[in-house]
N, C-alpha and C. Protein backbone atom coordinates (compact mmCIF):
# COMPACT_ATOMS: atom_id res chain seq x y z
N UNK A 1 0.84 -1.19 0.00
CA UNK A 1 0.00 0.00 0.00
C UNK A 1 0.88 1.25 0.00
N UNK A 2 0.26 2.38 -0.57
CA UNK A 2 0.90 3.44 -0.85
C UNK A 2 0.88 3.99 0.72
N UNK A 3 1.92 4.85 0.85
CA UNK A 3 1.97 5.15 2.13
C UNK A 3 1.12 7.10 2.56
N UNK A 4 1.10 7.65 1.45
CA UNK A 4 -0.10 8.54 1.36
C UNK A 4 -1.20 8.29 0.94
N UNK A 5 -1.81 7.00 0.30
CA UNK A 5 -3.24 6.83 -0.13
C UNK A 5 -3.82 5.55 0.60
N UNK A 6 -4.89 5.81 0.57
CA UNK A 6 -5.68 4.68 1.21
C UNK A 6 -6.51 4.06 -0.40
N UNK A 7 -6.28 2.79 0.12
CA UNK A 7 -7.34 2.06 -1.57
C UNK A 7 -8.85 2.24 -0.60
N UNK A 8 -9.46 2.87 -1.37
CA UNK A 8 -11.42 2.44 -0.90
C UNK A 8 -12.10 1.77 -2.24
N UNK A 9 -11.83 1.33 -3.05
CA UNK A 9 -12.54 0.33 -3.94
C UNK A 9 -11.64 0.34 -5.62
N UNK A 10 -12.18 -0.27 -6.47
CA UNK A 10 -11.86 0.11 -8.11
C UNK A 10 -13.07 -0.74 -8.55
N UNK A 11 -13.14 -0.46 -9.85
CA UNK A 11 -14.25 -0.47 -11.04
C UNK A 11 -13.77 -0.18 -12.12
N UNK A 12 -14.44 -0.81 -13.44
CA UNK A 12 -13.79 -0.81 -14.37
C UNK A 12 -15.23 0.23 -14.97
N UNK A 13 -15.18 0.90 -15.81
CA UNK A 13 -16.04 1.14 -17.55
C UNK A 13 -15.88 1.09 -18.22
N UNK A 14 -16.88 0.44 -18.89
CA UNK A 14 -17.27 0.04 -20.65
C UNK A 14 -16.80 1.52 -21.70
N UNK A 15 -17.74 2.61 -21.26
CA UNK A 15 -17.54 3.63 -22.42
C UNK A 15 -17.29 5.08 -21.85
N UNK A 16 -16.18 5.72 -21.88
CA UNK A 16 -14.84 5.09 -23.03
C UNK A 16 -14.13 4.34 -21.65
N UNK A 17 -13.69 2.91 -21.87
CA UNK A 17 -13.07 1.88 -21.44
C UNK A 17 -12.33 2.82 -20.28
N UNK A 18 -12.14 2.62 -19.25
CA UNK A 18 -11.24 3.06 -18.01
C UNK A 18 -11.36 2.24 -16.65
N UNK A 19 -10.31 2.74 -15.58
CA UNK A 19 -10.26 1.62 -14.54
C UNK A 19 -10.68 3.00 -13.88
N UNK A 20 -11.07 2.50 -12.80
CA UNK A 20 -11.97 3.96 -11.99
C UNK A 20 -11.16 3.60 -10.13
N UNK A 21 -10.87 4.20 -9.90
CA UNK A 21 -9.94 4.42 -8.38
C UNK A 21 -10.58 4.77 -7.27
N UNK A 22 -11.26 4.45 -6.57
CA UNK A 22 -11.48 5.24 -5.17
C UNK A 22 -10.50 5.21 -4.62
N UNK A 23 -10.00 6.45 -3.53
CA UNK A 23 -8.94 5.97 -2.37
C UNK A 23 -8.80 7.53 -1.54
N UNK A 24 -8.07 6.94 -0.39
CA UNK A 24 -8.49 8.70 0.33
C UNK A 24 -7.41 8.87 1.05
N UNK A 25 -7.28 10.31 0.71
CA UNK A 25 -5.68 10.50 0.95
C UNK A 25 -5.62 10.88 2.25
N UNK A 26 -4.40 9.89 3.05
CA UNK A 26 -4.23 9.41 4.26
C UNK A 26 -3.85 11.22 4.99
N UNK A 27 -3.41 11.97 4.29
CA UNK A 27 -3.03 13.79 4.85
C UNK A 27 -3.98 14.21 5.45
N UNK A 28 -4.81 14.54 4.10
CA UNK A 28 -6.51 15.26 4.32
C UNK A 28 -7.77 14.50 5.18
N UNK A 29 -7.46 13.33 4.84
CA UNK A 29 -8.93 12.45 5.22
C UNK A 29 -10.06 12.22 3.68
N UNK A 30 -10.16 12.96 2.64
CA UNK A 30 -10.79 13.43 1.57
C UNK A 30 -10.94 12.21 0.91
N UNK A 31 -11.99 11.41 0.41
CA UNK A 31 -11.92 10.54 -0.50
C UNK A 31 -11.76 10.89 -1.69
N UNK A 32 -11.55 10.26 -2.37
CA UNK A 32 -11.04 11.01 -4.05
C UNK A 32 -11.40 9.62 -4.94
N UNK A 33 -11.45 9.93 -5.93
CA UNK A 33 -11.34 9.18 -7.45
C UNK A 33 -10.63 9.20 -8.49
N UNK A 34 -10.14 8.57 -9.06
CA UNK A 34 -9.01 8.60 -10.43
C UNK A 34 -9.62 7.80 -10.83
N UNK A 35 -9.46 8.58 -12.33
CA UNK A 35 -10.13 7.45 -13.94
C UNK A 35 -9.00 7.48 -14.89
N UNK A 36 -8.88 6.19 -14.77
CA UNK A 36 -7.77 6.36 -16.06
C UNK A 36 -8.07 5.50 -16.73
N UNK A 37 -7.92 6.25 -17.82
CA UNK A 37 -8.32 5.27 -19.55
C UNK A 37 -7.56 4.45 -19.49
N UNK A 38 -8.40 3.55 -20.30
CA UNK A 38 -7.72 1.95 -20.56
C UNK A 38 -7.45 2.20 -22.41
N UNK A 39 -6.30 2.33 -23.12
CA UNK A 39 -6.45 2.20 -24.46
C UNK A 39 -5.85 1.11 -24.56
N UNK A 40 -6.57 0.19 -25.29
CA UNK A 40 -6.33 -0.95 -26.02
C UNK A 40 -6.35 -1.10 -27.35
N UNK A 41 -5.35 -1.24 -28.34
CA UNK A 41 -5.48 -1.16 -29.44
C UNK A 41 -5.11 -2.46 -30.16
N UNK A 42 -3.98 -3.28 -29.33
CA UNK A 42 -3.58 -4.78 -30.02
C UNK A 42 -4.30 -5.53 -29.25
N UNK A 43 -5.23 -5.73 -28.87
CA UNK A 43 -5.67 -6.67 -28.15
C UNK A 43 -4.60 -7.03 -26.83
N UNK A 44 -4.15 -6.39 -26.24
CA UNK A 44 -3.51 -6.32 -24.92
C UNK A 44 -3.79 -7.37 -24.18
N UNK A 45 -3.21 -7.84 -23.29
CA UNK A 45 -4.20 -8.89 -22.04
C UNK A 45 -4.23 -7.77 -21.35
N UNK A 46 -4.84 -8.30 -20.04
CA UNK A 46 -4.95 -7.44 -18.37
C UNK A 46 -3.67 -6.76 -17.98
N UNK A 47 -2.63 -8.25 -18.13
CA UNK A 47 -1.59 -7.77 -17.59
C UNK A 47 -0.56 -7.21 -18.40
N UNK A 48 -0.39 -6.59 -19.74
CA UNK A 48 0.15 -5.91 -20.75
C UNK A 48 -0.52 -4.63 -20.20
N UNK A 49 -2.21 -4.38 -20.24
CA UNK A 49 -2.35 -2.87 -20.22
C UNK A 49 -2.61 -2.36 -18.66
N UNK A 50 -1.95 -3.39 -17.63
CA UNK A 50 -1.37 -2.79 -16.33
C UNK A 50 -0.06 -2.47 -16.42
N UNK A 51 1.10 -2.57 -16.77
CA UNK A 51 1.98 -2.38 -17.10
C UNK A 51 2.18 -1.27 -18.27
N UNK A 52 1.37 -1.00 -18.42
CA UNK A 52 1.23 0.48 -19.61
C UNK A 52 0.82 1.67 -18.86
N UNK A 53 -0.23 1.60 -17.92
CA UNK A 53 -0.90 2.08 -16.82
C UNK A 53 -0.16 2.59 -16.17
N UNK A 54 1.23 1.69 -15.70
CA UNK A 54 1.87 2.22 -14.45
C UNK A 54 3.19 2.82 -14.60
N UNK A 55 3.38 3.45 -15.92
CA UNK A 55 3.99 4.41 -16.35
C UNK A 55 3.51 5.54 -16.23
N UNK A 56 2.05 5.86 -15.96
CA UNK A 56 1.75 7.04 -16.19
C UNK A 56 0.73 7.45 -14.37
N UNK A 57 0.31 6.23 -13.86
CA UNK A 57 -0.51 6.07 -12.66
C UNK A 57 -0.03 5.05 -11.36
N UNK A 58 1.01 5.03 -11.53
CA UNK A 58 2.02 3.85 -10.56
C UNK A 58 1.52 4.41 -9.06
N UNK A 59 1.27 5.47 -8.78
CA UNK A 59 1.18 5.62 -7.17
C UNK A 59 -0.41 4.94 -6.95
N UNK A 60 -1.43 5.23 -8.08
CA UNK A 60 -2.42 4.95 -7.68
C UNK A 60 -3.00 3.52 -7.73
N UNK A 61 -2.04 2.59 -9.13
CA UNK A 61 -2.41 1.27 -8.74
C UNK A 61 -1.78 0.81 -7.66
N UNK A 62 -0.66 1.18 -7.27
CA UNK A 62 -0.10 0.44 -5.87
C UNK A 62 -0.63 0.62 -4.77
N UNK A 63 -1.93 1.69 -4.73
CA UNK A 63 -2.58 1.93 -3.18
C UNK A 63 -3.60 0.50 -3.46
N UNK A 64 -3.98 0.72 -4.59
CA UNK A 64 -5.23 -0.81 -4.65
C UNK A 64 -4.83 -2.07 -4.71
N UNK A 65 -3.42 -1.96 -5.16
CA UNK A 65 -3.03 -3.59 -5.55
C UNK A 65 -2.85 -4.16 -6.86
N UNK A 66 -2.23 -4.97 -6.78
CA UNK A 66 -2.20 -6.17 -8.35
C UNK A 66 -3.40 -6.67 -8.73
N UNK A 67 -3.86 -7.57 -7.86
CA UNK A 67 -4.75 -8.41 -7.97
C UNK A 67 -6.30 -7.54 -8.27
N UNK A 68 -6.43 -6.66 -7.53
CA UNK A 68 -7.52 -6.36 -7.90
C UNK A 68 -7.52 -5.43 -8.87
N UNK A 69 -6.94 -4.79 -9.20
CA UNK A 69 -6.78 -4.02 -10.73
C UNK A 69 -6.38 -5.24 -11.95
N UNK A 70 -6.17 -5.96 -12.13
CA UNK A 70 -6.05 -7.26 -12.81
C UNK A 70 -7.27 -7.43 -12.94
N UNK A 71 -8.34 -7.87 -11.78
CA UNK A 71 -9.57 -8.37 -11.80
C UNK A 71 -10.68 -7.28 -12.67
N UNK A 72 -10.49 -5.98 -12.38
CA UNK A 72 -11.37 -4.90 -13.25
C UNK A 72 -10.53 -4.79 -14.26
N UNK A 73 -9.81 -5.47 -15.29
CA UNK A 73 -8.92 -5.02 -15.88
C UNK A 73 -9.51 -6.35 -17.06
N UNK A 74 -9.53 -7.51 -16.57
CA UNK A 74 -10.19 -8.68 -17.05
C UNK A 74 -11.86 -8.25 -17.25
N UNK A 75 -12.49 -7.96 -16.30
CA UNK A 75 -13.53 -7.51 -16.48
C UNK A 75 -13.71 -6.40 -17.58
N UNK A 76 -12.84 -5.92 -17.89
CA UNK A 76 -13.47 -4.75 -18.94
C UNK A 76 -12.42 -5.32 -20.21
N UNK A 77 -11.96 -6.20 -20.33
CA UNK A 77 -11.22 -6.31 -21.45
C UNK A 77 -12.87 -7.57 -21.99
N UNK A 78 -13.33 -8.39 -20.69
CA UNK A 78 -13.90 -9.52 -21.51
C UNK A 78 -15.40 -8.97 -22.00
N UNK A 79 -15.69 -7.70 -21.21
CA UNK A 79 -16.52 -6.70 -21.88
C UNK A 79 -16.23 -5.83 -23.27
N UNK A 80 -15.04 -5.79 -23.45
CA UNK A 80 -14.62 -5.15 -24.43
C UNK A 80 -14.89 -6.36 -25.83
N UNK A 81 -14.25 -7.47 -25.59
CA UNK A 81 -14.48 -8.29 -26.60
C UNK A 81 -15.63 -9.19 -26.91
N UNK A 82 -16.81 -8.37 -25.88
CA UNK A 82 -17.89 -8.75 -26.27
C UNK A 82 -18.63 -8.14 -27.44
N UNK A 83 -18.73 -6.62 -26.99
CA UNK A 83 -18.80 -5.31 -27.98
C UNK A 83 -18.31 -5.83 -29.52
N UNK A 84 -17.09 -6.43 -28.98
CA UNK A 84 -16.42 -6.91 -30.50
C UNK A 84 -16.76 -8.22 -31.33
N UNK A 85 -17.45 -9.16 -30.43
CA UNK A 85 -17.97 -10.27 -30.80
C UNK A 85 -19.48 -9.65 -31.24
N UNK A 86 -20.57 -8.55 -31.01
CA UNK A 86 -21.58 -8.47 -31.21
C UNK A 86 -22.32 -8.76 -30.29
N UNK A 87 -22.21 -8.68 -29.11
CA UNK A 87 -22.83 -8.83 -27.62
C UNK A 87 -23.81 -6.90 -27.85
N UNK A 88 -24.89 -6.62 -28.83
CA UNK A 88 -25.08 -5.77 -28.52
C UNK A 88 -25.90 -4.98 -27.00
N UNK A 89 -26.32 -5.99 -26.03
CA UNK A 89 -27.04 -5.55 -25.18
C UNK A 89 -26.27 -5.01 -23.73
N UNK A 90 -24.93 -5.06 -24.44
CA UNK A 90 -24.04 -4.30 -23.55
C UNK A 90 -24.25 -2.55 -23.97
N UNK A 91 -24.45 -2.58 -24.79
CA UNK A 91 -24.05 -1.28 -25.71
C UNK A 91 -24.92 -0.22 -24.93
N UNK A 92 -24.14 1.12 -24.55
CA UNK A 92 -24.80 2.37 -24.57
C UNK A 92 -25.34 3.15 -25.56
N UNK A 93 -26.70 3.56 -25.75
CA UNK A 93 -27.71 3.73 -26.75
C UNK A 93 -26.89 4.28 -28.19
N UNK A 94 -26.02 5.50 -27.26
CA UNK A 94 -25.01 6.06 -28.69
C UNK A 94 -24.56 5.51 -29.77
N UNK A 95 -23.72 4.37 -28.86
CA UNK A 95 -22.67 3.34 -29.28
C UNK A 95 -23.63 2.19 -30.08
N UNK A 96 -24.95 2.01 -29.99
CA UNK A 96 -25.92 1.09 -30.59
C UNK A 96 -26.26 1.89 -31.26
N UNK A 97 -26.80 3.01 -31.83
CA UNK A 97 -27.10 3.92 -32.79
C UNK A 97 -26.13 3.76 -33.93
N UNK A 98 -24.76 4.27 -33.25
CA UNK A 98 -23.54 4.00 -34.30
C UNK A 98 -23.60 2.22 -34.73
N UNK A 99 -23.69 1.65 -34.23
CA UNK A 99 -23.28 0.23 -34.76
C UNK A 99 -24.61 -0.28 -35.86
N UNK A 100 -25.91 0.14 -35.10
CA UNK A 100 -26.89 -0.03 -36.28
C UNK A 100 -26.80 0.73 -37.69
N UNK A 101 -26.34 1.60 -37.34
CA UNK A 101 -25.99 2.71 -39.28
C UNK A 101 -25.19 1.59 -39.22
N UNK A 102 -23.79 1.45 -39.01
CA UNK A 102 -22.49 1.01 -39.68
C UNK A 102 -23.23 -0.67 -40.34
N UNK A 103 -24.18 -1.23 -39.31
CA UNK A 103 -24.50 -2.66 -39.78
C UNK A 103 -25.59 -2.54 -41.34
N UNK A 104 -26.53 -1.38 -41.37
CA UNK A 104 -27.42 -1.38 -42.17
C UNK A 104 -26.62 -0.74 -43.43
N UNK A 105 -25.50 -0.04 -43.11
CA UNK A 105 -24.35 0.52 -44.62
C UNK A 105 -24.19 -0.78 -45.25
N UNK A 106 -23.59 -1.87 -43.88
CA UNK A 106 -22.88 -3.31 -44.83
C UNK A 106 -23.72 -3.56 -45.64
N UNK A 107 -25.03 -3.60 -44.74
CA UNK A 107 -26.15 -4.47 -45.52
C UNK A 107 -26.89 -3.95 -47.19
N UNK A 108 -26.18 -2.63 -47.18
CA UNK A 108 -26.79 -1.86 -48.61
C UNK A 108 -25.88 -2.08 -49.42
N UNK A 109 -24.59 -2.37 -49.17
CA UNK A 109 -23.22 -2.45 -49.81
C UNK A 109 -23.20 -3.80 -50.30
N UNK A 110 -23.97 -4.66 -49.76
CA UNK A 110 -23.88 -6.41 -49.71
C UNK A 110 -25.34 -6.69 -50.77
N UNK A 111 -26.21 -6.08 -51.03
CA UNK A 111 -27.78 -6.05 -50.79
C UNK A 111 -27.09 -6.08 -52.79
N UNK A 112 -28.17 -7.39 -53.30
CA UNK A 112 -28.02 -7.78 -54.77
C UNK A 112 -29.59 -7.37 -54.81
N UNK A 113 -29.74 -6.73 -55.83
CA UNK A 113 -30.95 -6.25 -55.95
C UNK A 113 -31.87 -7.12 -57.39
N UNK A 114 -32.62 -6.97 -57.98
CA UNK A 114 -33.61 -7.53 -59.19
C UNK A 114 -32.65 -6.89 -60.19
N UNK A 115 -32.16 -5.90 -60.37
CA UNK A 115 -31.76 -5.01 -61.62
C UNK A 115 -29.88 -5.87 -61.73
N UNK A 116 -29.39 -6.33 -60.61
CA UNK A 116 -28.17 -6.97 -60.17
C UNK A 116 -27.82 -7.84 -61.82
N UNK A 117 -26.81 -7.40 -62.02
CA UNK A 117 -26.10 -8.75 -62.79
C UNK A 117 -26.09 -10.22 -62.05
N UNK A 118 -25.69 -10.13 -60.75
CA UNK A 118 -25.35 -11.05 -59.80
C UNK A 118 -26.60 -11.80 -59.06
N UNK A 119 -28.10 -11.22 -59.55
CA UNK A 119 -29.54 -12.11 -59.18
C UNK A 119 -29.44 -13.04 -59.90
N UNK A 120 -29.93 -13.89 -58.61
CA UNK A 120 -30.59 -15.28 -58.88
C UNK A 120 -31.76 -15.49 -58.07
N UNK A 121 -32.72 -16.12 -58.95
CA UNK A 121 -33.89 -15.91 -58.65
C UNK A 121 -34.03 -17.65 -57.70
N UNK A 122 -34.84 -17.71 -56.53
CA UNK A 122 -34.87 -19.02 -55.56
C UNK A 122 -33.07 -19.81 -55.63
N UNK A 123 -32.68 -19.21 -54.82
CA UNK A 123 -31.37 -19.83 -54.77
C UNK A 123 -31.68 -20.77 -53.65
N UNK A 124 -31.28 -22.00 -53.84
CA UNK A 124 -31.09 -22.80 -52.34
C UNK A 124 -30.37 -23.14 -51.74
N UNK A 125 -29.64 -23.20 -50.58
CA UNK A 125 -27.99 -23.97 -50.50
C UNK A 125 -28.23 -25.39 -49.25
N UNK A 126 -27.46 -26.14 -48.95
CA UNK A 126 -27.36 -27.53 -48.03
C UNK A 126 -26.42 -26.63 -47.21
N UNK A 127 -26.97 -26.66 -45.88
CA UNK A 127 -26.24 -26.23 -44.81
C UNK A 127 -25.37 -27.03 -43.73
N UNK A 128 -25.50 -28.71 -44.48
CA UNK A 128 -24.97 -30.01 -43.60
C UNK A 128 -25.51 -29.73 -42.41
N UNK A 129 -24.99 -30.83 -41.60
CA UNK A 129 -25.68 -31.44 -40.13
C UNK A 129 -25.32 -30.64 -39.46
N UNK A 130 -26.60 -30.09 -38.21
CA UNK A 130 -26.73 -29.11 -37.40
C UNK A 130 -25.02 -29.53 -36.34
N UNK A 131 -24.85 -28.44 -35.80
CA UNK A 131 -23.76 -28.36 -34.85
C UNK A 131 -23.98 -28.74 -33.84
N UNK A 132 -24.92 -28.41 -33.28
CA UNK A 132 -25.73 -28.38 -32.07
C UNK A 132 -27.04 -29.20 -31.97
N UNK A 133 -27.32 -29.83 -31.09
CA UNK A 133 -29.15 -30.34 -31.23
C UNK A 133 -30.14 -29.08 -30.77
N UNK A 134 -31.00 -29.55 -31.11
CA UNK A 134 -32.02 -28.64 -30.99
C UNK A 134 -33.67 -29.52 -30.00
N UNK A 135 -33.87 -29.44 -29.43
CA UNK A 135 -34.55 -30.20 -28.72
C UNK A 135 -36.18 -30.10 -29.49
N UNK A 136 -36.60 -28.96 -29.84
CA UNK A 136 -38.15 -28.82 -30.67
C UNK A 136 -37.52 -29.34 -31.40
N UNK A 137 -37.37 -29.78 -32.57
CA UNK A 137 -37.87 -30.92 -33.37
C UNK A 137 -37.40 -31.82 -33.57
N UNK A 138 -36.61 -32.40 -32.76
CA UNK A 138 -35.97 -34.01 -32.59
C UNK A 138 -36.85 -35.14 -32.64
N UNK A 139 -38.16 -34.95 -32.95
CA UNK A 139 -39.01 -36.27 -32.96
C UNK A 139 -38.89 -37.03 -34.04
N UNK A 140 -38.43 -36.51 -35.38
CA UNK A 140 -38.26 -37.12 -36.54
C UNK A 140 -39.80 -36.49 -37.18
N UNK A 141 -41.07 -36.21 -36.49
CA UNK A 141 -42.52 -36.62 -37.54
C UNK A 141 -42.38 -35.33 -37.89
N UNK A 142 -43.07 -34.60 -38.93
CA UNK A 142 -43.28 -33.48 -39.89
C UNK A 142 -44.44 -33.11 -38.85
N UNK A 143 -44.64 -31.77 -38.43
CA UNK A 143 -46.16 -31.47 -37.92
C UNK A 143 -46.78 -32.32 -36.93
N UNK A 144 -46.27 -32.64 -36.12
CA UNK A 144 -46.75 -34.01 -34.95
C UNK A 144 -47.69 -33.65 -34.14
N UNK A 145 -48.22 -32.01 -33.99
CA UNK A 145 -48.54 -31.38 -33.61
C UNK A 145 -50.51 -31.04 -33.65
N UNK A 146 -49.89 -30.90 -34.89
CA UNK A 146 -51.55 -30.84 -36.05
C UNK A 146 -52.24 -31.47 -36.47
């Protein structure tokens, strides 16, 4: 522990990505907060962009610790590569606004129209054997139902 700060908690955020600090400086009594951005640009682990961190914030991760700045550090990286996998129900409304234009651009850019050189009219394709089971319709009968 730092010998002027006291750790009182950490937290990570999603947007824009940062590790968030409580701690209260042992002089004053005053609790305080530090936010420091997390930039990740190569796909970093935890422990690459703590070590980037503590070039620029070294007094303040050492009042909280390794371990638990590691732990919000994991937490917002496996949040981060959710965003990136398409986990949209993480998303802040902005950040879902932006991603719906950017998805409906692909889709106009991709989109073969009737007038298309490239239409084909009832295309069908074989998608081979499911990956996964599916429990509704494993009975084998067509309509078992009706």
């Amino acid at each position: 522990m730092s010998a002027t700060l006291q750790a009182a908690g950490v937290g990570a955020r999603l947007e824009p990505p940062a590790v968030i600090i409580d701690y209260i400086e042992r002089a004053t009594g005053r609790r305080r907060r530090r936010i420091i951005p997390v930039r990740r640009k190569y796909n970093e682990t935890p422990t690459q962009l703590l070590d980037m961190m503590r070039l620029h914030h070294e007094t303040y991760l050492d009042c909280i610790g390794e371990t638990k700045v590691l732990q919000a550090l994991q937490a917002l990286v496996d949040a981060m590569d959710n965003v990136k996998e398409g986990n949209l129900n993480v998303l802040p409304d902005e950040v879902l606004e932006a991603k719906k234009k950017e998805m409906d651009a692909d889709f106009e850019r991709n989109r073969v129209s009737k007038d298309s050189t490239d239409f084909e009219y009832d295309v069908q394709k074989e998608f081979g054997p499911a990956k996964e089971a599916s429990g509704w319709d494993s009975d084998g009968s067509e309509d078992s139902e009706w």
